[in-house]
PDB file of N, CA and C in Angstrom:
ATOM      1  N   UNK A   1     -77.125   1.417 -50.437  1.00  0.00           N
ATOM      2  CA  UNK A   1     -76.172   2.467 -50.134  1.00  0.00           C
ATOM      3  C   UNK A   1     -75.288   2.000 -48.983  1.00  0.00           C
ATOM      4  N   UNK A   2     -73.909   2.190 -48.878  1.00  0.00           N
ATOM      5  CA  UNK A   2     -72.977   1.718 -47.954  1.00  0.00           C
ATOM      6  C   UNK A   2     -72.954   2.766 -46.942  1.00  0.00           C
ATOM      7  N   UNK A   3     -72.752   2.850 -45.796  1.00  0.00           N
ATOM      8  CA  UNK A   3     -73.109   3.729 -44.521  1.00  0.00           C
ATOM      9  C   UNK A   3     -72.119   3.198 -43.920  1.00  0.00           C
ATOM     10  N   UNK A   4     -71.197   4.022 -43.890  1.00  0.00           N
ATOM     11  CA  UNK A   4     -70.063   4.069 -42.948  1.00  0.00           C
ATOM     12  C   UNK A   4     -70.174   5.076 -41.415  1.00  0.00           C
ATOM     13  N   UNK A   5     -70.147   4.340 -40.368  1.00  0.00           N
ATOM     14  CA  UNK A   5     -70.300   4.925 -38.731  1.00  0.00           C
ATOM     15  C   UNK A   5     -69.099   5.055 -38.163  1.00  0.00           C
ATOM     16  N   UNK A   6     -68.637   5.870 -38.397  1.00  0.00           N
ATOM     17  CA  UNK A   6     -66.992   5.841 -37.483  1.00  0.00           C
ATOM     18  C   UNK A   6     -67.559   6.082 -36.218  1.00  0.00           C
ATOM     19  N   UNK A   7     -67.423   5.569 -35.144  1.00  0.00           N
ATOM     20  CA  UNK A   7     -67.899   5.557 -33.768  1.00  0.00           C
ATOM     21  C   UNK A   7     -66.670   4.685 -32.765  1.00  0.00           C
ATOM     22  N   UNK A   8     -66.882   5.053 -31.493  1.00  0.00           N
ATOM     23  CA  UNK A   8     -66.217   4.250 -30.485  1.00  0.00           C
ATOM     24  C   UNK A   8     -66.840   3.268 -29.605  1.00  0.00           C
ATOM     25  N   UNK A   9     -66.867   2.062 -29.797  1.00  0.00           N
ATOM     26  CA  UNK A   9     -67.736   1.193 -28.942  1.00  0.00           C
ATOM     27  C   UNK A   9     -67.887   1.638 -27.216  1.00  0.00           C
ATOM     28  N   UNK A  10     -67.319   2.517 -26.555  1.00  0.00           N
ATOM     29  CA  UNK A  10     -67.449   2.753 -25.264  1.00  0.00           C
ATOM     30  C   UNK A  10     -68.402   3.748 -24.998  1.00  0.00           C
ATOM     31  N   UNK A  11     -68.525   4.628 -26.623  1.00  0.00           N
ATOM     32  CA  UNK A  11     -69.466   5.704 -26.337  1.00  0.00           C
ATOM     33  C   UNK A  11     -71.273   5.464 -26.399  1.00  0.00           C
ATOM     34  N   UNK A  12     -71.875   5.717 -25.455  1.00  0.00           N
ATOM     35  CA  UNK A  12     -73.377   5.751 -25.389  1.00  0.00           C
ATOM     36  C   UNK A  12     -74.073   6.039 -26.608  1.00  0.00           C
ATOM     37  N   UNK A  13     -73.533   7.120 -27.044  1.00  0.00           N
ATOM     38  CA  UNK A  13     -74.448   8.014 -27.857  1.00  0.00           C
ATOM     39  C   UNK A  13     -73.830   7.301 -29.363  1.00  0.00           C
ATOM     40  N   UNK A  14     -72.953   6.773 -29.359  1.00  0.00           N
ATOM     41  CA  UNK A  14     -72.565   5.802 -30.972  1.00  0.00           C
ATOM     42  C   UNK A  14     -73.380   4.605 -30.793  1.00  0.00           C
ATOM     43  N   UNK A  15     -73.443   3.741 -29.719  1.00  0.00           N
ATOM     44  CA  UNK A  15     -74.339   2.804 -29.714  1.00  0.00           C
ATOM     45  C   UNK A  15     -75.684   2.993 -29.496  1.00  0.00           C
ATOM     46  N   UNK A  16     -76.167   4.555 -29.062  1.00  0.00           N
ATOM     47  CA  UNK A  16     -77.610   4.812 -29.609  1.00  0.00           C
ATOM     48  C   UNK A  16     -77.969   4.892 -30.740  1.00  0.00           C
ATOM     49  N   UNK A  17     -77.046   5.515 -31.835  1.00  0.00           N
ATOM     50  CA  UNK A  17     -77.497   6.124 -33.197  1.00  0.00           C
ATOM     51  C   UNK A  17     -76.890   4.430 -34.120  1.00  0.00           C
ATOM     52  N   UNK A  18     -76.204   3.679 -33.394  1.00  0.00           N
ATOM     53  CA  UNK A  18     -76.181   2.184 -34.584  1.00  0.00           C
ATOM     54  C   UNK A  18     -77.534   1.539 -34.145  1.00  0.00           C
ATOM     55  N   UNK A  19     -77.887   1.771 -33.099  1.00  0.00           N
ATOM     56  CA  UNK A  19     -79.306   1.145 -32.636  1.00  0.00           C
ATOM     57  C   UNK A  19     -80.123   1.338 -33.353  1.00  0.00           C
ATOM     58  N   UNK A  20     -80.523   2.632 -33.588  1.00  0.00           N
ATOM     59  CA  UNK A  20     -81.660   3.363 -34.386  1.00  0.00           C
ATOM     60  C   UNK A  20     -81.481   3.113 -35.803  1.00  0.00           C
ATOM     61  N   UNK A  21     -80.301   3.056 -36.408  1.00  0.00           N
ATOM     62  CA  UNK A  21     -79.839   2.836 -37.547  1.00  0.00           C
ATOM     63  C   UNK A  21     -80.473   1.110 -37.890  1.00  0.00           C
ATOM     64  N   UNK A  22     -80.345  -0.024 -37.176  1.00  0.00           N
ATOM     65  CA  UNK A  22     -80.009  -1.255 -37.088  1.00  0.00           C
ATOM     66  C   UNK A  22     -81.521  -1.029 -37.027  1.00  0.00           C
ATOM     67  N   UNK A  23     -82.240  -0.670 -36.434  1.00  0.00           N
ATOM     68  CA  UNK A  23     -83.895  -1.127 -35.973  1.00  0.00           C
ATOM     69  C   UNK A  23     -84.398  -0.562 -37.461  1.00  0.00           C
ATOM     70  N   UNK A  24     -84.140   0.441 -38.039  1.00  0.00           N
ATOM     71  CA  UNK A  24     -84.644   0.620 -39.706  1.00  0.00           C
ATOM     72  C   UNK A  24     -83.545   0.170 -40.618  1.00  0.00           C
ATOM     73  N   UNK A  25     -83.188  -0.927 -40.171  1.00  0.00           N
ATOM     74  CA  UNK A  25     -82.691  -1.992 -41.431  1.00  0.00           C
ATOM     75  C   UNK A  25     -81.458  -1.528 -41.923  1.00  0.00           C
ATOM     76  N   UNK A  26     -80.874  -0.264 -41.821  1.00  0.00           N
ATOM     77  CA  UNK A  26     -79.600   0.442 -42.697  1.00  0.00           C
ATOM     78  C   UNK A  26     -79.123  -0.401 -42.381  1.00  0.00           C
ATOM     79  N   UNK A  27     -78.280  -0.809 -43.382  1.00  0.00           N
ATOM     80  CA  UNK A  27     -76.705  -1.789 -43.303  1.00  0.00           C
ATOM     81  C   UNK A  27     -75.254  -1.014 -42.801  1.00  0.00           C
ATOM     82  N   UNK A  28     -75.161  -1.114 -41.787  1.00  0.00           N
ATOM     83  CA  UNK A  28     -73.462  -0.298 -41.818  1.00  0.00           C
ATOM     84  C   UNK A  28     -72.369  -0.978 -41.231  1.00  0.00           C
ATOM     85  N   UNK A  29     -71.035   0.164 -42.190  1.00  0.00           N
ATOM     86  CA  UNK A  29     -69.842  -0.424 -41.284  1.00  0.00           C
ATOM     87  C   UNK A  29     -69.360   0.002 -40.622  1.00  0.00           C
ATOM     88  N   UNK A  30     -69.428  -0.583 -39.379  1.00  0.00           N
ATOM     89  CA  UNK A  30     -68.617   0.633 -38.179  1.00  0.00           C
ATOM     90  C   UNK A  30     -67.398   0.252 -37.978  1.00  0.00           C
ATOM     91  N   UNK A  31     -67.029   1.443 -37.583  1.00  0.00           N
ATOM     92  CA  UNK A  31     -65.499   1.696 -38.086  1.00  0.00           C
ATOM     93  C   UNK A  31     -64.693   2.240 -36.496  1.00  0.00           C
ATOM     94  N   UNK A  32     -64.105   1.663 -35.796  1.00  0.00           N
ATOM     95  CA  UNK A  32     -63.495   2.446 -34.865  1.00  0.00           C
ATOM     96  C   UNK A  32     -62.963   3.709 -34.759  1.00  0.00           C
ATOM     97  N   UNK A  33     -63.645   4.473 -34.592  1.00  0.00           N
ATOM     98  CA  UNK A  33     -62.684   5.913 -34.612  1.00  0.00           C
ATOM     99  C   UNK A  33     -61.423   6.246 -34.009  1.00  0.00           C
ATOM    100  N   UNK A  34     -61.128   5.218 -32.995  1.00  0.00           N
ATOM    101  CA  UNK A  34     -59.984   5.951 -32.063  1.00  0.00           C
ATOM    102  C   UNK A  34     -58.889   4.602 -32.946  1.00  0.00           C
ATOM    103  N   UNK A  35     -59.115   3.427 -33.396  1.00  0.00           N
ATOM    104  CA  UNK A  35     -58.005   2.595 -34.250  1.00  0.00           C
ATOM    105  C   UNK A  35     -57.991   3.185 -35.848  1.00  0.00           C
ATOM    106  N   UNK A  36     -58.895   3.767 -36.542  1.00  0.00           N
ATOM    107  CA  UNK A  36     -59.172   3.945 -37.738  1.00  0.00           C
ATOM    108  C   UNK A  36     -59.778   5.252 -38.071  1.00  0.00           C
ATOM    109  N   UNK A  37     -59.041   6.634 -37.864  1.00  0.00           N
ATOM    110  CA  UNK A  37     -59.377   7.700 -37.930  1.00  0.00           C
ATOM    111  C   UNK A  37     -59.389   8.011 -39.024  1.00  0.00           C
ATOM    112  N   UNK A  38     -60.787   8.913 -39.590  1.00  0.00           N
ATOM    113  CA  UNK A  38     -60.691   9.203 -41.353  1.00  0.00           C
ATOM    114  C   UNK A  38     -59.211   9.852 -41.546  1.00  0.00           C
ATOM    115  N   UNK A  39     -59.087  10.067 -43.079  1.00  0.00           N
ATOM    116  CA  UNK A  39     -57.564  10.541 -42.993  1.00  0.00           C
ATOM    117  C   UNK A  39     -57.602  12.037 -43.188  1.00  0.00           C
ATOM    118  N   UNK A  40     -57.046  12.623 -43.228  1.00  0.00           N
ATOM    119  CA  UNK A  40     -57.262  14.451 -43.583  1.00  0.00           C
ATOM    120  C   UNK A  40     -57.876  14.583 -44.783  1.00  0.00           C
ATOM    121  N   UNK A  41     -57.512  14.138 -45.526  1.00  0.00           N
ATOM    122  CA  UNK A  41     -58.270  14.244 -47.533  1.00  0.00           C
ATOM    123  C   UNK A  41     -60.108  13.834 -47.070  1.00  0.00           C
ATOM    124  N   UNK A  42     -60.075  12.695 -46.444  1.00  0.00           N
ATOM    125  CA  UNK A  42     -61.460  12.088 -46.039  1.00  0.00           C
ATOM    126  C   UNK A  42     -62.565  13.396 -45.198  1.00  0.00           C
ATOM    127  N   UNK A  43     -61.577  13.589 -44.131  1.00  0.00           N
ATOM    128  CA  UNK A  43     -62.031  14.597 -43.099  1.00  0.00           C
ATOM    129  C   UNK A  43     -62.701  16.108 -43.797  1.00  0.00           C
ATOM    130  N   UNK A  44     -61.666  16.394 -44.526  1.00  0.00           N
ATOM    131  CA  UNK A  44     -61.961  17.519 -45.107  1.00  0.00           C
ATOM    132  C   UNK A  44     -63.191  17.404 -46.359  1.00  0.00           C
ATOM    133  N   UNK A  45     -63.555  16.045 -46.926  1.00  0.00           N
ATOM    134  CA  UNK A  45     -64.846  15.997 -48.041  1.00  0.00           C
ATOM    135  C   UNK A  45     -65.542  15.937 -46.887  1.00  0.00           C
ATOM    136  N   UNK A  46     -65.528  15.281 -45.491  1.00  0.00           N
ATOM    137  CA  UNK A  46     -67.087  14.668 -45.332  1.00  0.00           C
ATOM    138  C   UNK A  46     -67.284  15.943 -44.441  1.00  0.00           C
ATOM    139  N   UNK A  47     -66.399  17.524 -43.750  1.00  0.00           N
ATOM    140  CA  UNK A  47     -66.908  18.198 -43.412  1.00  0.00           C
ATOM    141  C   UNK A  47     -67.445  18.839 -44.789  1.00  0.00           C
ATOM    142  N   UNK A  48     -67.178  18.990 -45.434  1.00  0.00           N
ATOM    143  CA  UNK A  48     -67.845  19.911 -46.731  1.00  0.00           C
ATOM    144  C   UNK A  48     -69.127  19.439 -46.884  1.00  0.00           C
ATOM    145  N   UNK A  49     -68.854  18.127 -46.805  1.00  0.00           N
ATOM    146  CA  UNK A  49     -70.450  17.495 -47.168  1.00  0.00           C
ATOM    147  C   UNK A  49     -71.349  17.700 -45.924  1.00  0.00           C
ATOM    148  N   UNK A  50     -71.036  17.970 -44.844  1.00  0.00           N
ATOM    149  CA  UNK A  50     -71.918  18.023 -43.500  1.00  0.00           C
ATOM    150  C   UNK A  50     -72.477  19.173 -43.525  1.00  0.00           C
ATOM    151  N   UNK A  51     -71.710  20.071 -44.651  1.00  0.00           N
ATOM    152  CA  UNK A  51     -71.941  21.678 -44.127  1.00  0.00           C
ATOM    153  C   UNK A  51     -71.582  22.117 -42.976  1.00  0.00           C
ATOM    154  N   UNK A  52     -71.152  22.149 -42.006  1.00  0.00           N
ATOM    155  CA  UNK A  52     -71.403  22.202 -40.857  1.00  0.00           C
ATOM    156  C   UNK A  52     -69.787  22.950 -40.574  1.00  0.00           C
ATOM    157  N   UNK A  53     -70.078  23.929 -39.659  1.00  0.00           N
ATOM    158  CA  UNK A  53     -68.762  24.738 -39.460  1.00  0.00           C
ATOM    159  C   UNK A  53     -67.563  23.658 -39.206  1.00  0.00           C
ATOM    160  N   UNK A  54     -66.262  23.717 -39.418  1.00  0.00           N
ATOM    161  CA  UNK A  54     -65.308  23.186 -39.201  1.00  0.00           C
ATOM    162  C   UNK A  54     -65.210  22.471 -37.691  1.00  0.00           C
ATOM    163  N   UNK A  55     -64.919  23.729 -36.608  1.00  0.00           N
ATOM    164  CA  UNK A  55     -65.233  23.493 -35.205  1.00  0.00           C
ATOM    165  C   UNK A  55     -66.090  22.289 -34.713  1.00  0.00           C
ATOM    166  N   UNK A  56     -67.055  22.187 -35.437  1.00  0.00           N
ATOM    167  CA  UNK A  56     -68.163  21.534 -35.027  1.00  0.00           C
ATOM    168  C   UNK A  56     -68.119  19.617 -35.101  1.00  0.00           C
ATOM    169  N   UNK A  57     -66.950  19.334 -35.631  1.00  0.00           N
ATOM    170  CA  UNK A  57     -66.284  18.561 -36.016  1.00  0.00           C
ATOM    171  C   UNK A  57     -65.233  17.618 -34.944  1.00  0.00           C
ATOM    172  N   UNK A  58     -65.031  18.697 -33.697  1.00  0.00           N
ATOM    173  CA  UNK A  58     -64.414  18.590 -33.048  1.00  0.00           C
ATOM    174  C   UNK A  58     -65.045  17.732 -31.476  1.00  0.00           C
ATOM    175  N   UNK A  59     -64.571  17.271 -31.289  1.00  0.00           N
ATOM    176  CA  UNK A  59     -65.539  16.250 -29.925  1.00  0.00           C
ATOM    177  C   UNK A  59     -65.405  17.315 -28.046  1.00  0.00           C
ATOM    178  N   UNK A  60     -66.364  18.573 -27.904  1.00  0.00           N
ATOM    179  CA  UNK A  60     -65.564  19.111 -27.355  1.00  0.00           C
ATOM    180  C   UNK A  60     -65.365  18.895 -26.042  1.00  0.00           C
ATOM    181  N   UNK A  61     -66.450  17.863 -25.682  1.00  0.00           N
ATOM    182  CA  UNK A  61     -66.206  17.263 -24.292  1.00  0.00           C
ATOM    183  C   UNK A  61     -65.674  16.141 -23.746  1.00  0.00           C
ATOM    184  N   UNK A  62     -64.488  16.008 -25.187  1.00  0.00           N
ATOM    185  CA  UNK A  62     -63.723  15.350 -24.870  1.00  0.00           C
ATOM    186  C   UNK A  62     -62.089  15.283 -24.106  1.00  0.00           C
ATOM    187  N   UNK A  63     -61.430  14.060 -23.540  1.00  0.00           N
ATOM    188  CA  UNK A  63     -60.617  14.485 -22.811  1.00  0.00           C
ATOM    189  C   UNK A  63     -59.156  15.126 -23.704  1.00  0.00           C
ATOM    190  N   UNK A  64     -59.377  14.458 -25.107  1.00  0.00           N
ATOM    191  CA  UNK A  64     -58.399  14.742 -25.941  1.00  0.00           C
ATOM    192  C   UNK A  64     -58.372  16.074 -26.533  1.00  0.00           C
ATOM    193  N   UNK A  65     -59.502  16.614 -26.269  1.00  0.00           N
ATOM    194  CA  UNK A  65     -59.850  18.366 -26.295  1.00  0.00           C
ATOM    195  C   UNK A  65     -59.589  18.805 -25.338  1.00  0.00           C
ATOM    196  N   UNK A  66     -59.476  18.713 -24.244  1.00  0.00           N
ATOM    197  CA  UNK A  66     -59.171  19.243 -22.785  1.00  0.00           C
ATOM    198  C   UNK A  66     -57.812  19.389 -22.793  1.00  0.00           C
ATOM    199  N   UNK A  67     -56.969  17.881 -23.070  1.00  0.00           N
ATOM    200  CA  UNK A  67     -55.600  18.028 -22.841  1.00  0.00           C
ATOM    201  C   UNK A  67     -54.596  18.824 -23.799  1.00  0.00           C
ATOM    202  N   UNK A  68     -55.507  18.795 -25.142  1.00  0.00           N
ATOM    203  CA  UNK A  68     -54.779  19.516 -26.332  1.00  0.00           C
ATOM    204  C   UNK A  68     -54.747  21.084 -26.000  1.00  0.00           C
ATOM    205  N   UNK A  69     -55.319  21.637 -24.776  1.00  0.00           N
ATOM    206  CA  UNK A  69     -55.552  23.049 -24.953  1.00  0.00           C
ATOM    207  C   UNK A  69     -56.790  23.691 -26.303  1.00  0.00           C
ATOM    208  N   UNK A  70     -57.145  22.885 -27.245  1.00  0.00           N
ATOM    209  CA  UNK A  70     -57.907  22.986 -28.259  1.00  0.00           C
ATOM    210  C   UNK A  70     -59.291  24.007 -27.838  1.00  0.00           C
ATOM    211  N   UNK A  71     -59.513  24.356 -26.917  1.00  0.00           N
ATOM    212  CA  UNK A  71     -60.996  25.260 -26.170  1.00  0.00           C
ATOM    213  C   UNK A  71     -59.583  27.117 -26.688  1.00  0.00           C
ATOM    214  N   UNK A  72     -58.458  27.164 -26.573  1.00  0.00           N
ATOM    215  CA  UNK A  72     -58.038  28.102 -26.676  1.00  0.00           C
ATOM    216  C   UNK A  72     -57.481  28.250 -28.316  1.00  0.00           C
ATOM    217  N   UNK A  73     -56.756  27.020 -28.545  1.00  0.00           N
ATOM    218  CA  UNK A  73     -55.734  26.897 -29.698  1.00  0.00           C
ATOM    219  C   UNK A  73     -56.858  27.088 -31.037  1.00  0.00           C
ATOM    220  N   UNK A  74     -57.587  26.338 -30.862  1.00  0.00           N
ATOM    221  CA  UNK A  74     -58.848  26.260 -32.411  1.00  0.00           C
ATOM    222  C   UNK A  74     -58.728  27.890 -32.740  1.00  0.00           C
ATOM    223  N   UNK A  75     -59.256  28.833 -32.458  1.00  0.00           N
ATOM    224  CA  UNK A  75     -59.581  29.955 -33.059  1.00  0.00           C
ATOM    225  C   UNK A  75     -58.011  30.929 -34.138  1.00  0.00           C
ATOM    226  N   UNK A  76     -57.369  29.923 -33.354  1.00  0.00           N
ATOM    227  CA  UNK A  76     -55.916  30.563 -34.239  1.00  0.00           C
ATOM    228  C   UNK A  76     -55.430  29.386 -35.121  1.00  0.00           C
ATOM    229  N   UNK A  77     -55.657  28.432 -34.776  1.00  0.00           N
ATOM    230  CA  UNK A  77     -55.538  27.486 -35.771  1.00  0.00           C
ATOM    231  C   UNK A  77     -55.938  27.241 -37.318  1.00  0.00           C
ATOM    232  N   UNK A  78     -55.224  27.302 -38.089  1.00  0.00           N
ATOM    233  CA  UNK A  78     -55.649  26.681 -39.708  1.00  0.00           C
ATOM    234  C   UNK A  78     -56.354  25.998 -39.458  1.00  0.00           C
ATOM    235  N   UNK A  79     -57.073  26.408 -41.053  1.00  0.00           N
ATOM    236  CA  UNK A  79     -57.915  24.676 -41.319  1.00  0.00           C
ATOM    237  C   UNK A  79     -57.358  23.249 -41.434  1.00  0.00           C
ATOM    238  N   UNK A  80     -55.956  23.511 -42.016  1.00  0.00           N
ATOM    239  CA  UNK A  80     -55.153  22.637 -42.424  1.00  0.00           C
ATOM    240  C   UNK A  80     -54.677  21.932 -41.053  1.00  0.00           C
ATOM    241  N   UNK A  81     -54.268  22.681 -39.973  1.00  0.00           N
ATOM    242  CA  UNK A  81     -53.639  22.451 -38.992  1.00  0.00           C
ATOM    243  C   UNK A  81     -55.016  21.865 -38.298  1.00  0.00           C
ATOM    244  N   UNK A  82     -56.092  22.300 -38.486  1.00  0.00           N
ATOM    245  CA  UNK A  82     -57.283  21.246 -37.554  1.00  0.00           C
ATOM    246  C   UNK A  82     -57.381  19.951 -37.766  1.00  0.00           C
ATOM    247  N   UNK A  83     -57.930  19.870 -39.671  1.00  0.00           N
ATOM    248  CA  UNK A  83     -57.780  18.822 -39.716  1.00  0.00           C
ATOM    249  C   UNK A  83     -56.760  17.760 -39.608  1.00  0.00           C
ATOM    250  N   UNK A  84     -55.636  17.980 -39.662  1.00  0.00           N
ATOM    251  CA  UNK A  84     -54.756  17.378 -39.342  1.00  0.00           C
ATOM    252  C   UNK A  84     -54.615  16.467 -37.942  1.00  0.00           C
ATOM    253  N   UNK A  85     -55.146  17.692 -36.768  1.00  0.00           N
ATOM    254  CA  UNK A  85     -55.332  17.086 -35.501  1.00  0.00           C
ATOM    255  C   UNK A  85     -56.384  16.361 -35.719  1.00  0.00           C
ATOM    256  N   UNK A  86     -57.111  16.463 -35.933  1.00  0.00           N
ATOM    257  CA  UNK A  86     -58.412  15.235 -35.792  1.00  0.00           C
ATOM    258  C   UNK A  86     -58.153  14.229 -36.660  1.00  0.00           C
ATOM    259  N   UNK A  87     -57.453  14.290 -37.760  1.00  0.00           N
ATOM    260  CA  UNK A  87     -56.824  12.619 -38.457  1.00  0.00           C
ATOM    261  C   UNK A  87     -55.903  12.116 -37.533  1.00  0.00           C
ATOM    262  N   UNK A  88     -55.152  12.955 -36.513  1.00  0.00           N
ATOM    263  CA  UNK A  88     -54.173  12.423 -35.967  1.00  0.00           C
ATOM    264  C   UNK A  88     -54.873  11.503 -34.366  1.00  0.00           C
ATOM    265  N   UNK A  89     -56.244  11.993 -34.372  1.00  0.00           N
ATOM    266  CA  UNK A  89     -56.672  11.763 -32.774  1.00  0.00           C
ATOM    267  C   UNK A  89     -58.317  10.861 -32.981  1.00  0.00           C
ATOM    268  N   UNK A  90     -58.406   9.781 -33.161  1.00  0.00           N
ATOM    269  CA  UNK A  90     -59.746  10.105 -33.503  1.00  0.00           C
ATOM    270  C   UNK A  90     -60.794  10.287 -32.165  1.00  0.00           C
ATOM    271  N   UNK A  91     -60.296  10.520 -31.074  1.00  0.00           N
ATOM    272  CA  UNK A  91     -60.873  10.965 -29.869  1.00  0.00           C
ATOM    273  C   UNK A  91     -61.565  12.354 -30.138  1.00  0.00           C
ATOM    274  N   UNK A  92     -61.011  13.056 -30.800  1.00  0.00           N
ATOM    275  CA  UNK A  92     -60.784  14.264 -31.493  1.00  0.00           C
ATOM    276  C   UNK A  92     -62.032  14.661 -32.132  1.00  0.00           C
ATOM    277  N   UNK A  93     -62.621  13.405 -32.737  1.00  0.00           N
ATOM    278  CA  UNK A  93     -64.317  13.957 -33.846  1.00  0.00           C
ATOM    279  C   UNK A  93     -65.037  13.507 -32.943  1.00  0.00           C
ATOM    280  N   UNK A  94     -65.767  14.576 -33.309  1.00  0.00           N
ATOM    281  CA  UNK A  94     -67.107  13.939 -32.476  1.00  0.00           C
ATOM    282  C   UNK A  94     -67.853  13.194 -33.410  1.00  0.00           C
ATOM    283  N   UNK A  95     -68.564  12.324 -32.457  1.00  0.00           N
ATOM    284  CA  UNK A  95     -68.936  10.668 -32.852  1.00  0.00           C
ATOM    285  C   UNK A  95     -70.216  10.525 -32.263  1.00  0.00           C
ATOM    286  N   UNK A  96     -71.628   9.862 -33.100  1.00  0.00           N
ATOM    287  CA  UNK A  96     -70.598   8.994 -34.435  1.00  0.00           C
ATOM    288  C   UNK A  96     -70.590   9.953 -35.935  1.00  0.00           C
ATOM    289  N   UNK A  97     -69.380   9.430 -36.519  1.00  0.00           N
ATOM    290  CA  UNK A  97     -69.742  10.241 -38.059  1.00  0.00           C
ATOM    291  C   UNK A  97     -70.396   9.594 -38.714  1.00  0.00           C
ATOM    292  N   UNK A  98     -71.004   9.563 -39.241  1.00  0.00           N
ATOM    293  CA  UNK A  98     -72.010   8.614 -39.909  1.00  0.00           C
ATOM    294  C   UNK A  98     -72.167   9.499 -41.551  1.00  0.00           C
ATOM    295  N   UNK A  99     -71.190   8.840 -42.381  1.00  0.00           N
ATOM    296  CA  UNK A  99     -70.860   9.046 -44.063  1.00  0.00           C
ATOM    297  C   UNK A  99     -71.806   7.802 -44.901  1.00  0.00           C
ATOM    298  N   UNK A 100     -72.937   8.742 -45.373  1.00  0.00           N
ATOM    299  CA  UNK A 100     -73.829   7.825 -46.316  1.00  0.00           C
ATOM    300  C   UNK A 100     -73.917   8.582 -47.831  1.00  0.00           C
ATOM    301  N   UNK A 101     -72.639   8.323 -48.726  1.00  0.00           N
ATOM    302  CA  UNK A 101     -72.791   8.614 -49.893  1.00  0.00           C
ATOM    303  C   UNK A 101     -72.295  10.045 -49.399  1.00  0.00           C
ATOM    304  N   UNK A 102     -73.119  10.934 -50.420  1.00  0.00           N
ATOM    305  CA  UNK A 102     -73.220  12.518 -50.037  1.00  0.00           C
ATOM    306  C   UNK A 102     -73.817  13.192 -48.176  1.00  0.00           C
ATOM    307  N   UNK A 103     -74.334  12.601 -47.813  1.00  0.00           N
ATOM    308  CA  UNK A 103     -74.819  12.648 -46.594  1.00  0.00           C
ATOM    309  C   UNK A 103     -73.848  12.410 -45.372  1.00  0.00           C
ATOM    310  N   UNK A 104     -73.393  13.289 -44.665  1.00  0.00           N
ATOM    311  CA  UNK A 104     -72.511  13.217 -43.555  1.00  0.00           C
ATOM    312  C   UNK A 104     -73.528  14.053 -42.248  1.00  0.00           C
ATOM    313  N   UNK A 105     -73.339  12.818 -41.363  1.00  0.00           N
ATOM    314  CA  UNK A 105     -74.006  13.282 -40.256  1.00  0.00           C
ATOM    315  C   UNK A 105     -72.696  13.346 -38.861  1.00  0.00           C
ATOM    316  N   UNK A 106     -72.701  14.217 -38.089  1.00  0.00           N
ATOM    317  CA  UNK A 106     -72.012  14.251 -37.084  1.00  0.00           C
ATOM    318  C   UNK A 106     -72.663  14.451 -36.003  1.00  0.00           C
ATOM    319  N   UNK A 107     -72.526  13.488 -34.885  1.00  0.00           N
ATOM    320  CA  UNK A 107     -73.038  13.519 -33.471  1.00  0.00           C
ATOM    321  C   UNK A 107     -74.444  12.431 -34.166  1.00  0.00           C
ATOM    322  N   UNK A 108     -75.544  12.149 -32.796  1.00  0.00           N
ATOM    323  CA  UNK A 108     -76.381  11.966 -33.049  1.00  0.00           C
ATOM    324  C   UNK A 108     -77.973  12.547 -33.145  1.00  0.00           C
ATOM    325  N   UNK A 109     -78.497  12.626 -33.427  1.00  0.00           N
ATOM    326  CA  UNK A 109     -80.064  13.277 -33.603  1.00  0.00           C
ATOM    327  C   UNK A 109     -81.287  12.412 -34.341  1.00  0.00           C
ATOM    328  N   UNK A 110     -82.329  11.961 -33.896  1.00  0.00           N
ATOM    329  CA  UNK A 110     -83.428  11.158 -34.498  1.00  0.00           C
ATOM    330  C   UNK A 110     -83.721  12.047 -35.278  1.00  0.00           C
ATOM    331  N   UNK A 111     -83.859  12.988 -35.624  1.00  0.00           N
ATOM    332  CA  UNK A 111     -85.137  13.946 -36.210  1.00  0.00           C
ATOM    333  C   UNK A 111     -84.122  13.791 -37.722  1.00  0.00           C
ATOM    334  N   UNK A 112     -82.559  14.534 -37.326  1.00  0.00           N
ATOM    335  CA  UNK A 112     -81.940  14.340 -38.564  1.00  0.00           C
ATOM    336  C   UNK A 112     -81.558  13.088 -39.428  1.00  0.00           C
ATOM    337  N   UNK A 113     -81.374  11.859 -38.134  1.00  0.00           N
ATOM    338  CA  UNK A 113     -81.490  10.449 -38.890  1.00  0.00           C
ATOM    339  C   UNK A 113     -82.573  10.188 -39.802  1.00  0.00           C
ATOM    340  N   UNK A 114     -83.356  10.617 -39.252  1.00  0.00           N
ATOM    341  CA  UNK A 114     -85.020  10.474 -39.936  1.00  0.00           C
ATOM    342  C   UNK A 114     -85.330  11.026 -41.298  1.00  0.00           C
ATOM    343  N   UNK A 115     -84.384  12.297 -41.241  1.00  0.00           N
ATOM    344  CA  UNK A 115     -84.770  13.016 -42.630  1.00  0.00           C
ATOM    345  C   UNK A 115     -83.555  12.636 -43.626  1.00  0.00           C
ATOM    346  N   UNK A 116     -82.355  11.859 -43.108  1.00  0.00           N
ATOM    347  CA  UNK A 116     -81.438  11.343 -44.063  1.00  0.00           C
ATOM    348  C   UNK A 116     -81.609   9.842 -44.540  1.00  0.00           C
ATOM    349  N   UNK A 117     -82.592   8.840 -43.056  1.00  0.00           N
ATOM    350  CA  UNK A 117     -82.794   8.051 -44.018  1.00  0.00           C
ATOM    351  C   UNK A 117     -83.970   7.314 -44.035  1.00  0.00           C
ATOM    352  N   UNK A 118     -84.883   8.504 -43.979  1.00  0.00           N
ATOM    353  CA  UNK A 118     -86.744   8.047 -44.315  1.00  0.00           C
ATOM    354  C   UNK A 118     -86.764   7.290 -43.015  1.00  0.00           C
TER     355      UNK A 118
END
């Protein structure tokens, strides 16, 4: 199975979850998030596939959330108009995304790595 990690090499918590990934053998390709942001069509399958509220998608302690006003703007914002910002920023998702097939994980967590990949 191909395992795509959109992550930022500066962030801690992306080079924890390729760690954990790498020590049980998964093969992946990591993908810069802030040079190579999924595109809106992308963004919008792999939140569907995460389940996971829209918002949640969003990186919120980030500085590109701070400066966007995005802590006020999100709740009036389209869906259309979100995703859009986060194809446009990839500072913007929170990271890492980690797209395995049907399986979309956002942020990191052992317990959920564990149950997506044995």
């Amino acid at each position: 199975m191909s395992v795509k990690v959109y992550q930022y090499p500066k962030c801690s918590t992306c080079r924890k979850a390729l760690k954990w990934l790498d020590e049980r053998g998964v093969e992946v390709e990591a993908i810069d998030i802030t040079e190579k942001p999924p595109s809106k069509a992308a963004l919008k399958r792999h939140w569907k596939a995460s389940g996971l509220p829209l918002k949640k998608l969003f990186n919120t302690a980030g500085q590109s959330y701070r400066n966007g006003g995005f802590k006020d703007r999100l709740p009036t914002m389209s869906e259309a108009d979100q995703l859009a910002a986060l194809a446009a920023d990839g500072k913007l998702i929170k990271r890492p995304l980690v797209v395995a097939g049907d399986t979309v994980l956002v942020g990191f967590s052992a317990d959920r790595y564990a149950e997506a990949f044995g």
